[in-house]
C-alpha atoms as a PDB file:
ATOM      1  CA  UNK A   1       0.000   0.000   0.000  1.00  0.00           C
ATOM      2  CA  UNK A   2       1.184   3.587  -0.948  1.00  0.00           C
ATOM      3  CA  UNK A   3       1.967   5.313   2.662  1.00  0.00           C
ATOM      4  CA  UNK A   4       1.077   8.857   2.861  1.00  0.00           C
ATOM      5  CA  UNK A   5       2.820  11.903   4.951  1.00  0.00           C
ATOM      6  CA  UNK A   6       1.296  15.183   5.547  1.00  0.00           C
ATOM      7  CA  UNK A   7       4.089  17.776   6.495  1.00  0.00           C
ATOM      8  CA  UNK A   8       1.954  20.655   8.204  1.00  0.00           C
ATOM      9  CA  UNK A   9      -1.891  19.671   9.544  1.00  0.00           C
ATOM     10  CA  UNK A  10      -3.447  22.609   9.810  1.00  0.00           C
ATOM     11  CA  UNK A  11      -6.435  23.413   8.243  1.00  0.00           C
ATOM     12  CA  UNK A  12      -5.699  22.254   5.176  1.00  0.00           C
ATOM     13  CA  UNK A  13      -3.724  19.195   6.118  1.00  0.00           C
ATOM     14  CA  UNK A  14      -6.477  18.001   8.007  1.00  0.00           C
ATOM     15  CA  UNK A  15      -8.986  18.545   5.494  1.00  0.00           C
ATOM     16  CA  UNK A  16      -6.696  16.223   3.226  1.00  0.00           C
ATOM     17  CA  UNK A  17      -6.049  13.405   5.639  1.00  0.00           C
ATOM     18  CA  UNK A  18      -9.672  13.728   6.025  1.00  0.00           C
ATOM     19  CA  UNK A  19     -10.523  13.284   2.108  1.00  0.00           C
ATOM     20  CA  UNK A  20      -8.363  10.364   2.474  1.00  0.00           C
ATOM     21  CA  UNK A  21      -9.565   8.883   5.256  1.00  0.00           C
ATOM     22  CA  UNK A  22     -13.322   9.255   3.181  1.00  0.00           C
ATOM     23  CA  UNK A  23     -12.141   7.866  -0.176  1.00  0.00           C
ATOM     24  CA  UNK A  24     -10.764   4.839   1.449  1.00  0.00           C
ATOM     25  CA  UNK A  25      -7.217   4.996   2.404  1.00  0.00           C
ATOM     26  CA  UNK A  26      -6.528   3.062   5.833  1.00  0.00           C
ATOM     27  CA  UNK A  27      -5.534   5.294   8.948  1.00  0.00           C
ATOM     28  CA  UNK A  28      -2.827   3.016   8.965  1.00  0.00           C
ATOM     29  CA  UNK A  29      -1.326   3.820   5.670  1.00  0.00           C
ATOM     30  CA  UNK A  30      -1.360   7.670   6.750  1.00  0.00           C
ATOM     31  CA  UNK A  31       0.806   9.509   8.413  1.00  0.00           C
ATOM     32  CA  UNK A  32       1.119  13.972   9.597  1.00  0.00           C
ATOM     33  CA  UNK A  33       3.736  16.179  11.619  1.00  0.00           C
ATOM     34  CA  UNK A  34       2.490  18.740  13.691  1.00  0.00           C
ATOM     35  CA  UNK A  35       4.695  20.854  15.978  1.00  0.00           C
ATOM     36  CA  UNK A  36       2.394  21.130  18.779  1.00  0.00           C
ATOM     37  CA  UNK A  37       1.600  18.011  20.770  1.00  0.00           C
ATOM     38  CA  UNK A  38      -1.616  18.720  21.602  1.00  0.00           C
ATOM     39  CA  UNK A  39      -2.379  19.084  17.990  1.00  0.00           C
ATOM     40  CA  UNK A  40      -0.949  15.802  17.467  1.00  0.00           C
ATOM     41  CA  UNK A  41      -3.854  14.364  20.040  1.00  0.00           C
ATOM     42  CA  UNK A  42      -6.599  16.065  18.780  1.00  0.00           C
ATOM     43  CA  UNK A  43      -6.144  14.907  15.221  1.00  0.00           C
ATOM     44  CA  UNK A  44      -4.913  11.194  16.339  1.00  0.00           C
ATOM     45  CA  UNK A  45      -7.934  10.982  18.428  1.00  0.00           C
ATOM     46  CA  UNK A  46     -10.227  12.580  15.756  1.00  0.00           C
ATOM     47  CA  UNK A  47      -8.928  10.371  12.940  1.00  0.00           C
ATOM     48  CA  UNK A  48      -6.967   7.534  14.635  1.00  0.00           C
ATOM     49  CA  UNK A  49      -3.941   8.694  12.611  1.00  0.00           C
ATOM     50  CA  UNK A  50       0.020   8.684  13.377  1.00  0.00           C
ATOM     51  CA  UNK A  51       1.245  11.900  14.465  1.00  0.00           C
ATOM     52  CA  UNK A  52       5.465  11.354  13.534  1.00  0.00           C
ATOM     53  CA  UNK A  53       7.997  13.481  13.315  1.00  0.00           C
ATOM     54  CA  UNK A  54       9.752  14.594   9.680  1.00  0.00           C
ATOM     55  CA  UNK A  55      12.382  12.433   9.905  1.00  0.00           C
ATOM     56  CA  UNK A  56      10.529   9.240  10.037  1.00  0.00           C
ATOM     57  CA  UNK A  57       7.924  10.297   7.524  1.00  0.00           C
ATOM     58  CA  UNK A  58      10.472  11.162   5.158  1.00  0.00           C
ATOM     59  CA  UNK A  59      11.591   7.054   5.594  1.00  0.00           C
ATOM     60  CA  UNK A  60       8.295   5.297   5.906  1.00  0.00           C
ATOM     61  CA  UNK A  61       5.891   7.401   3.304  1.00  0.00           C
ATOM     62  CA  UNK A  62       6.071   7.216  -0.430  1.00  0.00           C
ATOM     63  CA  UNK A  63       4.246  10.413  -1.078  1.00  0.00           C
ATOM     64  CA  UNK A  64       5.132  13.974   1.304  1.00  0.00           C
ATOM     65  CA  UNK A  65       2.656  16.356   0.641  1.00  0.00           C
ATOM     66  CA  UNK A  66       4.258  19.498   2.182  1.00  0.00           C
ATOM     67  CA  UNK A  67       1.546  21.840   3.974  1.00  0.00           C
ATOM     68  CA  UNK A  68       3.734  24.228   5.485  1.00  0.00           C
ATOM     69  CA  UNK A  69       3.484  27.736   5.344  1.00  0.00           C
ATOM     70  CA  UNK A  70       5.456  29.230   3.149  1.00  0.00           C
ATOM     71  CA  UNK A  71       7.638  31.124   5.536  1.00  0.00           C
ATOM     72  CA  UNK A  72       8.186  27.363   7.557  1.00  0.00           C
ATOM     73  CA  UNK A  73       9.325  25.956   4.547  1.00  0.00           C
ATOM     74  CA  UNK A  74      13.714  26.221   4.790  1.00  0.00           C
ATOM     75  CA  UNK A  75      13.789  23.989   8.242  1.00  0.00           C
ATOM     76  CA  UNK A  76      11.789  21.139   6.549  1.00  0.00           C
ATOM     77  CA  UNK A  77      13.345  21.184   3.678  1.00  0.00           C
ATOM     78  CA  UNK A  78      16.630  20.947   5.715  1.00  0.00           C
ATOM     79  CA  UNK A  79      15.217  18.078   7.513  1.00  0.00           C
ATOM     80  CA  UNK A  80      13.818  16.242   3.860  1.00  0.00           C
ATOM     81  CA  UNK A  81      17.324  16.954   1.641  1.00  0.00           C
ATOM     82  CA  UNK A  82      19.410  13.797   3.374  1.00  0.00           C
ATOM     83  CA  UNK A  83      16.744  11.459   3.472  1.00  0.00           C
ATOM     84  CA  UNK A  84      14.740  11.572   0.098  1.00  0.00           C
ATOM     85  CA  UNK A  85      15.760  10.540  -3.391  1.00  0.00           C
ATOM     86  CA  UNK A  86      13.753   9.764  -6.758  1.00  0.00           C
ATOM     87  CA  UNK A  87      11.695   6.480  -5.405  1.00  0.00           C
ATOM     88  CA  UNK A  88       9.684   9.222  -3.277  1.00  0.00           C
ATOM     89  CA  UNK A  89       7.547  12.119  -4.586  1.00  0.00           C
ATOM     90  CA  UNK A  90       6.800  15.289  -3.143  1.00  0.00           C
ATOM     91  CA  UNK A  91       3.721  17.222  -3.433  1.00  0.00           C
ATOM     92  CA  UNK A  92       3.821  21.047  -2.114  1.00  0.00           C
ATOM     93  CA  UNK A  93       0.692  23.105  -1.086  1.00  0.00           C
ATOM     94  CA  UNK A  94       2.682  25.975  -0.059  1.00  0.00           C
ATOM     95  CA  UNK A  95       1.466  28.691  -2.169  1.00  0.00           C
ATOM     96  CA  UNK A  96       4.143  30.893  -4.051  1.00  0.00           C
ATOM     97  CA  UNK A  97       7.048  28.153  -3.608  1.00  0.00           C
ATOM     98  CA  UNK A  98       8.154  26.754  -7.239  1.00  0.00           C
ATOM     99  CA  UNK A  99       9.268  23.171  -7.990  1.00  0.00           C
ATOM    100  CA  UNK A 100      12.615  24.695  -8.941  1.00  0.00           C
ATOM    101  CA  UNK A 101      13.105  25.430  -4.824  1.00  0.00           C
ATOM    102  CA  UNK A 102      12.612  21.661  -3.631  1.00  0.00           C
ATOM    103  CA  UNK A 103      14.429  20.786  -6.925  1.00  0.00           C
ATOM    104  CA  UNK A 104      17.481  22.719  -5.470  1.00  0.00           C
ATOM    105  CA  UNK A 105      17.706  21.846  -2.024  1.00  0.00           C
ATOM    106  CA  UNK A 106      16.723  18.289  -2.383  1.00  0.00           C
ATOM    107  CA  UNK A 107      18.668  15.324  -4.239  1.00  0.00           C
ATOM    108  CA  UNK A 108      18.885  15.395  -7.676  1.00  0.00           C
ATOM    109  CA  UNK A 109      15.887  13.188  -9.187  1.00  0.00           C
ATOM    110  CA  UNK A 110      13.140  13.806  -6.580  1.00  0.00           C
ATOM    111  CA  UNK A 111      10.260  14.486  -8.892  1.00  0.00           C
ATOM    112  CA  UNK A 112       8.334  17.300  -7.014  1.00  0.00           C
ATOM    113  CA  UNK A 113       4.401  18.586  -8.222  1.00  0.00           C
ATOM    114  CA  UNK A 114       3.156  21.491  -7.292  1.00  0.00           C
ATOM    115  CA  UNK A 115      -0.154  22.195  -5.829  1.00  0.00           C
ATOM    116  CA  UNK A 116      -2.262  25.486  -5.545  1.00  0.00           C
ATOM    117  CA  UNK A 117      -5.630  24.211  -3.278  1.00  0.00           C
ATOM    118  CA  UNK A 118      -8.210  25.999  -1.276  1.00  0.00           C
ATOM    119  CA  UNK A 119     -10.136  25.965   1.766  1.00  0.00           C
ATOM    120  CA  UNK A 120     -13.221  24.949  -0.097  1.00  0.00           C
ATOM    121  CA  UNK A 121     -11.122  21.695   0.506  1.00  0.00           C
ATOM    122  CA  UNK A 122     -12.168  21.890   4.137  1.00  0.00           C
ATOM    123  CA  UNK A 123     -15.643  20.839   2.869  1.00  0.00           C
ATOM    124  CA  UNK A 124     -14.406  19.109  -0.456  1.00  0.00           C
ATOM    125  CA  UNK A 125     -14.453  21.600  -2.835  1.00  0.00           C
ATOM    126  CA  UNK A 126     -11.665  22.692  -3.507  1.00  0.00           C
ATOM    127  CA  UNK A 127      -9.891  23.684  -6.504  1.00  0.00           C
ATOM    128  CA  UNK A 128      -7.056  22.496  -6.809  1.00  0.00           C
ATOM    129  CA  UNK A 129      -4.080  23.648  -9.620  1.00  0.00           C
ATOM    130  CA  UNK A 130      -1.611  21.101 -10.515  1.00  0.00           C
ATOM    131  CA  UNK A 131       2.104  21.510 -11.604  1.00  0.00           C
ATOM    132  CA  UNK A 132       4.609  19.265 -12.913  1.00  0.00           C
ATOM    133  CA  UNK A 133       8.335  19.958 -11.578  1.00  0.00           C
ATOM    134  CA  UNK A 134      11.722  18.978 -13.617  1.00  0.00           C
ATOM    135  CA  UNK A 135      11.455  15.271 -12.701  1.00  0.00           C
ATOM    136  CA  UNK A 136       7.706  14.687 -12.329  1.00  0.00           C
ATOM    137  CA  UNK A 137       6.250  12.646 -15.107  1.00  0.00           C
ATOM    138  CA  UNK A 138       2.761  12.382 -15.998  1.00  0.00           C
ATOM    139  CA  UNK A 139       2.201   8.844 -13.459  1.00  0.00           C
ATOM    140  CA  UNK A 140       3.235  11.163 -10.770  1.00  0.00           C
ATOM    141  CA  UNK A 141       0.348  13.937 -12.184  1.00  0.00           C
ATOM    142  CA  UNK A 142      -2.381  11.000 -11.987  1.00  0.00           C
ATOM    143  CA  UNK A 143      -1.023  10.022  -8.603  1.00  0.00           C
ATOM    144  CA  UNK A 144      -1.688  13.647  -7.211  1.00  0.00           C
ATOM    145  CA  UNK A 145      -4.642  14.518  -9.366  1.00  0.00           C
ATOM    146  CA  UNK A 146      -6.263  11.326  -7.932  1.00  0.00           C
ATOM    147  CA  UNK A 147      -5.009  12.325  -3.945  1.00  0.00           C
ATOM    148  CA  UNK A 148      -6.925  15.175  -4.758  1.00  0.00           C
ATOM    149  CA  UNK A 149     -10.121  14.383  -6.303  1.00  0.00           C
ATOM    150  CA  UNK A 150     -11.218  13.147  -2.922  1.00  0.00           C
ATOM    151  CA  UNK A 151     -11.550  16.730  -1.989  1.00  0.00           C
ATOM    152  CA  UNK A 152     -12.629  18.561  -4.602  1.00  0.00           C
ATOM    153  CA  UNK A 153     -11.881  19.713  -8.245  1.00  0.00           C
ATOM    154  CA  UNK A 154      -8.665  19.394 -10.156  1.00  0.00           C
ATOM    155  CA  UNK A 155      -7.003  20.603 -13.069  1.00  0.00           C
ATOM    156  CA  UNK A 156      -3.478  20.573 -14.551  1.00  0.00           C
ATOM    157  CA  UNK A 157      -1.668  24.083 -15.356  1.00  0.00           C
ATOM    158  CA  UNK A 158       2.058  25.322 -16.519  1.00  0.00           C
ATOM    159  CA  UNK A 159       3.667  26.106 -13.652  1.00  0.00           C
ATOM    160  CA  UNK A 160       4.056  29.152 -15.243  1.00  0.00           C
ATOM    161  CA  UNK A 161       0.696  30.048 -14.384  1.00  0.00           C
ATOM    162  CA  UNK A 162       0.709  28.765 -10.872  1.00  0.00           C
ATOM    163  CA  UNK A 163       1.368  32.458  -9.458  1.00  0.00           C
ATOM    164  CA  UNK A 164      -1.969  33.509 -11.264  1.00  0.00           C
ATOM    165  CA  UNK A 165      -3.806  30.852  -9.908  1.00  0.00           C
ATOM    166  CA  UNK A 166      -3.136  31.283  -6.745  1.00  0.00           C
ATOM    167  CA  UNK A 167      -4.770  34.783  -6.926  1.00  0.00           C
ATOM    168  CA  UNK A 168      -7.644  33.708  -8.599  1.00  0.00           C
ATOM    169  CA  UNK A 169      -8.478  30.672  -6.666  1.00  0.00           C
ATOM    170  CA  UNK A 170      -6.474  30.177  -4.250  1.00  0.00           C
ATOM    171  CA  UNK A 171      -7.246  33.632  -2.342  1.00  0.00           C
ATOM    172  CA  UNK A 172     -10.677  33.157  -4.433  1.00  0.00           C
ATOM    173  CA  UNK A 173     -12.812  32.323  -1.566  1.00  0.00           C
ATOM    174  CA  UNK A 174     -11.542  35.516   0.532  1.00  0.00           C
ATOM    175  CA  UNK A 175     -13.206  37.473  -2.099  1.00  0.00           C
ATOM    176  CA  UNK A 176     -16.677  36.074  -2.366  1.00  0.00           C
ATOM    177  CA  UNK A 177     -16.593  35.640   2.137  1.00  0.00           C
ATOM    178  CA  UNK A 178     -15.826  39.768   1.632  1.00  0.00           C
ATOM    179  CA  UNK A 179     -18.549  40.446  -1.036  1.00  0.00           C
ATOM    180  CA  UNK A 180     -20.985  38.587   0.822  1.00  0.00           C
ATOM    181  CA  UNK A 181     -19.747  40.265   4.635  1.00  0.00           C
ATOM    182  CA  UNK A 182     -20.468  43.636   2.640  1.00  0.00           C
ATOM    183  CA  UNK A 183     -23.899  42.593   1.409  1.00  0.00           C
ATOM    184  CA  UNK A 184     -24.873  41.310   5.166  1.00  0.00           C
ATOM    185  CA  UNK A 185     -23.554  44.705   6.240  1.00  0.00           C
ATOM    186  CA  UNK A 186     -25.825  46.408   3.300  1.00  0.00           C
ATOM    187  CA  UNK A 187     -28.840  44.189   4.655  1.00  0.00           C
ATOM    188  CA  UNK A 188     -28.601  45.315   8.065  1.00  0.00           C
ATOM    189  CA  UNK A 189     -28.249  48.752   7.029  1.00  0.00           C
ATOM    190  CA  UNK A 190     -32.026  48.515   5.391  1.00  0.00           C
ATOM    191  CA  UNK A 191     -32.897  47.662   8.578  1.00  0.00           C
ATOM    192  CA  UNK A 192     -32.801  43.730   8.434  1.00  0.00           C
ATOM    193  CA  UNK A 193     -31.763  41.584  11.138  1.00  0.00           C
ATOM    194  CA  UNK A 194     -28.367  40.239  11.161  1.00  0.00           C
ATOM    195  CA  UNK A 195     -29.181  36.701  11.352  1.00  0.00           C
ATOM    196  CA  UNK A 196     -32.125  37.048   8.356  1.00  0.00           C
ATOM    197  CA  UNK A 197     -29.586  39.395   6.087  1.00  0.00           C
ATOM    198  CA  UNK A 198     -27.035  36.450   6.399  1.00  0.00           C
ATOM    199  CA  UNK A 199     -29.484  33.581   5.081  1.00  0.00           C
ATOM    200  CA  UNK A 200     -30.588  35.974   2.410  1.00  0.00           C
ATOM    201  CA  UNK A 201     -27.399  36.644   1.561  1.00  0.00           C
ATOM    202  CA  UNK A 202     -25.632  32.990   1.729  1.00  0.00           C
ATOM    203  CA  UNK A 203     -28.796  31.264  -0.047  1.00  0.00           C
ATOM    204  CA  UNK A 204     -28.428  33.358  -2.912  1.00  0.00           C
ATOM    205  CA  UNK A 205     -24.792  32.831  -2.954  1.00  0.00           C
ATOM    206  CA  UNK A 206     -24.845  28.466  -3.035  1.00  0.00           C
ATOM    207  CA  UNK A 207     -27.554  29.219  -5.431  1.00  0.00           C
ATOM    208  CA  UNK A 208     -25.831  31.792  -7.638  1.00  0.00           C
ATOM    209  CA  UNK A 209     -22.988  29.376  -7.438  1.00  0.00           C
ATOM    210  CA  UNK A 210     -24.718  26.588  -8.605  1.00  0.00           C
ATOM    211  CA  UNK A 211     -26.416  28.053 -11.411  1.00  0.00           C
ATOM    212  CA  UNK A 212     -23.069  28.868 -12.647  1.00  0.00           C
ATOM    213  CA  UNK A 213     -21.736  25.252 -12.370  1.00  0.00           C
ATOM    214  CA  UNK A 214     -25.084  23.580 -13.734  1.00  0.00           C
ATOM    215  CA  UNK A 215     -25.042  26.020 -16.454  1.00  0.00           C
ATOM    216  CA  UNK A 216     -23.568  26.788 -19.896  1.00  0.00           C
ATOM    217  CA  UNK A 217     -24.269  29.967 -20.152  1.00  0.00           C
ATOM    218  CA  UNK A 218     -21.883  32.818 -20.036  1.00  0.00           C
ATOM    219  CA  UNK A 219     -21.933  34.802 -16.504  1.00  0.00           C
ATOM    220  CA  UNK A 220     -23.066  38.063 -18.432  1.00  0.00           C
ATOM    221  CA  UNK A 221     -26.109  35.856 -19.958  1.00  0.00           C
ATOM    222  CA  UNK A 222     -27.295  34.960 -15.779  1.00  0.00           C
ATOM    223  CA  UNK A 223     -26.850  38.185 -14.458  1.00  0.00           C
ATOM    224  CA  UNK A 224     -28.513  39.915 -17.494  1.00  0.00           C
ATOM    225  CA  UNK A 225     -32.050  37.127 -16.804  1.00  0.00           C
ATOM    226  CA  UNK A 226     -31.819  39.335 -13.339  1.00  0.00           C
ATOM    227  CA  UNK A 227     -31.583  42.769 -14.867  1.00  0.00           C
ATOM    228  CA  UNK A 228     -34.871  44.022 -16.075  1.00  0.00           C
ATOM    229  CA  UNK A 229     -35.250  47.417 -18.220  1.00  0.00           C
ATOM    230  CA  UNK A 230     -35.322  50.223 -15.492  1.00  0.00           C
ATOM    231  CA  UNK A 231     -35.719  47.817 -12.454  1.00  0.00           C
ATOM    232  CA  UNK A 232     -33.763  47.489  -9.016  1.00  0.00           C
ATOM    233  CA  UNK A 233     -30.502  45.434 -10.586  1.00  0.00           C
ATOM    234  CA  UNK A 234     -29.552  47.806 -13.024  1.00  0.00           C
ATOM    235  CA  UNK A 235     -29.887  50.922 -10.734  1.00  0.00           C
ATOM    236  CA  UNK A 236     -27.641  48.547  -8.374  1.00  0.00           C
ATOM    237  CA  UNK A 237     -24.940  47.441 -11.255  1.00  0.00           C
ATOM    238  CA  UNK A 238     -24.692  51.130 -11.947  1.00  0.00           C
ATOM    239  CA  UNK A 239     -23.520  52.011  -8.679  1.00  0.00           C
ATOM    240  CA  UNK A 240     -21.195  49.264  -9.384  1.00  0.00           C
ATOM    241  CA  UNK A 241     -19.694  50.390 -12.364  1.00  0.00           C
ATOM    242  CA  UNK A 242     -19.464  54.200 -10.548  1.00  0.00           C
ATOM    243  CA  UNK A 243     -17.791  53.183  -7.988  1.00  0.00           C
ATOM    244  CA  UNK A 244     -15.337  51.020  -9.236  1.00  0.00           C
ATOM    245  CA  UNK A 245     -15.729  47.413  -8.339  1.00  0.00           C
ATOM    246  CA  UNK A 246     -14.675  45.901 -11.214  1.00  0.00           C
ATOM    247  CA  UNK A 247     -11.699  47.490 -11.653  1.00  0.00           C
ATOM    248  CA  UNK A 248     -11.240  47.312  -8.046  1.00  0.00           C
ATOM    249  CA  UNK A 249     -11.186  43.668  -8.159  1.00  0.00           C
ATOM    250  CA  UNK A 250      -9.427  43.486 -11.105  1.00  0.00           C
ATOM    251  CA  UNK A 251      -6.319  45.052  -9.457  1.00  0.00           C
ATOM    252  CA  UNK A 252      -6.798  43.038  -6.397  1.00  0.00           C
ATOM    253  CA  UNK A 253      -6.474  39.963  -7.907  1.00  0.00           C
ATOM    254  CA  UNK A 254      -3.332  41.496  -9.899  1.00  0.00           C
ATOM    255  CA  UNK A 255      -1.651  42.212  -6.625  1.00  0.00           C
ATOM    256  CA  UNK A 256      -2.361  38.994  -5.127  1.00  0.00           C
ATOM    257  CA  UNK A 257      -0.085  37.743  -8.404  1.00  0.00           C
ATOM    258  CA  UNK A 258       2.360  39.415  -7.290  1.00  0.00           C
ATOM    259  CA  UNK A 259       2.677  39.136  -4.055  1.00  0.00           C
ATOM    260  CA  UNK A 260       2.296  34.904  -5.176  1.00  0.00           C
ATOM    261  CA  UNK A 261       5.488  35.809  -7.272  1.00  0.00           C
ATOM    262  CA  UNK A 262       7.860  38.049  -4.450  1.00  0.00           C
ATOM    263  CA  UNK A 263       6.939  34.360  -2.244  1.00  0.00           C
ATOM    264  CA  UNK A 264       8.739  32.728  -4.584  1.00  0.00           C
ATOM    265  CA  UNK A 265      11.739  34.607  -5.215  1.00  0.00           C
ATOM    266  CA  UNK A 266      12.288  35.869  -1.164  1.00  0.00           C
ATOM    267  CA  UNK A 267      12.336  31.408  -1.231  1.00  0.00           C
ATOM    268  CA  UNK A 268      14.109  30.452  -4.323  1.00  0.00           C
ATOM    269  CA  UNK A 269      17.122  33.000  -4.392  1.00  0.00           C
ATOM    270  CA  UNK A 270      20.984  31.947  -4.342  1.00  0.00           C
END
């Protein structure tokens, strides 16, 4: 059986061990580091899972899937260089960090894919981005495109466009929680109850979103069908367009790029 290591469960790294655990892999067959000890009980308790440290899941797993944050990333990857070589394969969630990094620090062969999830994943659906480093081949793109179907969507990319992704999708959900915090804060300010503004709000929302997935029509195509001639909408998209929004967003989502990028190269210098 194909022994799994999650470096890093947080959020994340528990929603993945708990994918796993859904889609059929034993308990016994998985394996997570945690700094914290009491972390380590909670999520052994909750999942009857190994907490380990790095240096025996670098020996016993066949797959690391590195859920670090970014800025934790140069101790582990001191800890993985000595112990891994091209029989294992490393899978990294940490957003901004390119293959090119792990390709450079670890021994020469380790095929490495990166990964741009998000915490849709906590209730699995995520999206997840996958990238192919210097030694991955396309087994070792099933292998992690399969891992990750048990928690959401996936989809194969350039790693050149990784950096994009992540500001699309990764920090995508940010974006609709801040939309839909502003529209609660717009309901209660047309005198609604907090509670009632929030289930008006997050209804529409699933509902909005599933329209989109079902259908295969173009997003301008649904939210015209809600626009009538002279109605509520269109006095609403106008304010919209005066104020900004979409080239608001537009510019948020291009400095989310490149802040994805500056992670990268503060990482993958020298």
């Amino acid at each position: 059986m194909t022994v799994i290591a999650v470096l890093g469960a947080g959020k994340i790294g528990e929603a993945l061990l708990s994918g796993l655990l859904h889609g059929g892999h034993d308990a016994g067959d998985l394996l997570f580091t945690e700094r914290y000890p009491a972390r380590v009980d909670e999520l052994t308790g909750r999942y009857g899972i190994r907490g380990v440290e790095v240096e025996e899941a670098a020996k016993r797993a066949d797959i690391l899937v590195v859920a670090v944050k970014p800025q934790d990333i140069e101790p582990v990857l001191d800890e993985l260089a000595p112990l891994l070589g091209p029989s294992s394969l490393v899978v990294s969630l940490c957003a901004g960090l390119p293959t090119s990094l792990y390709e450079r620090r670890l021994a020469e062969g380790v095929p490495v894919v990166r990964v741009m999830p998000n915490t849709p994943m906590l209730v699995n659906e995520a999206m997840s981005a996958i990238s192919a480093g210097r030694y991955a081949t396309a087994e070792h793109l099933a292998v992690v495109r399969d891992l990750l179907s048990h928690v959401g969507q996936v989809v194969e990319v350039p790693e050149a466009q990784q950096d994009a992704v992540t500001a699309l999708s990764g920090s995508g959900p940010a974006y609709f929680f801040y939309l839909v915090e502003a529209m609660i804060d717009a309901g209660i300010l047309l005198g609604l109850p907090r509670a009632l503004a929030g289930q008006l709000i997050i209804q529409s929302a699933v509902g909005a979103a599933k329209m989109l997935a079902e259908s295969d029509e173009h997003p301008v195509l649904l939210r015209e069908a809600v626009t009538s001639p002279a109605g509520t909408t269109i006095n609403a998209i106008r304010e919209l367009e005066k104020h900004g929004v979409r080239a608001a967003l537009l510019a948020a989502i291009e400095a989310a790029k490149d802040r994805s990028v500056e992670l990268g190269k503060a990482h993958d210098e020298g």
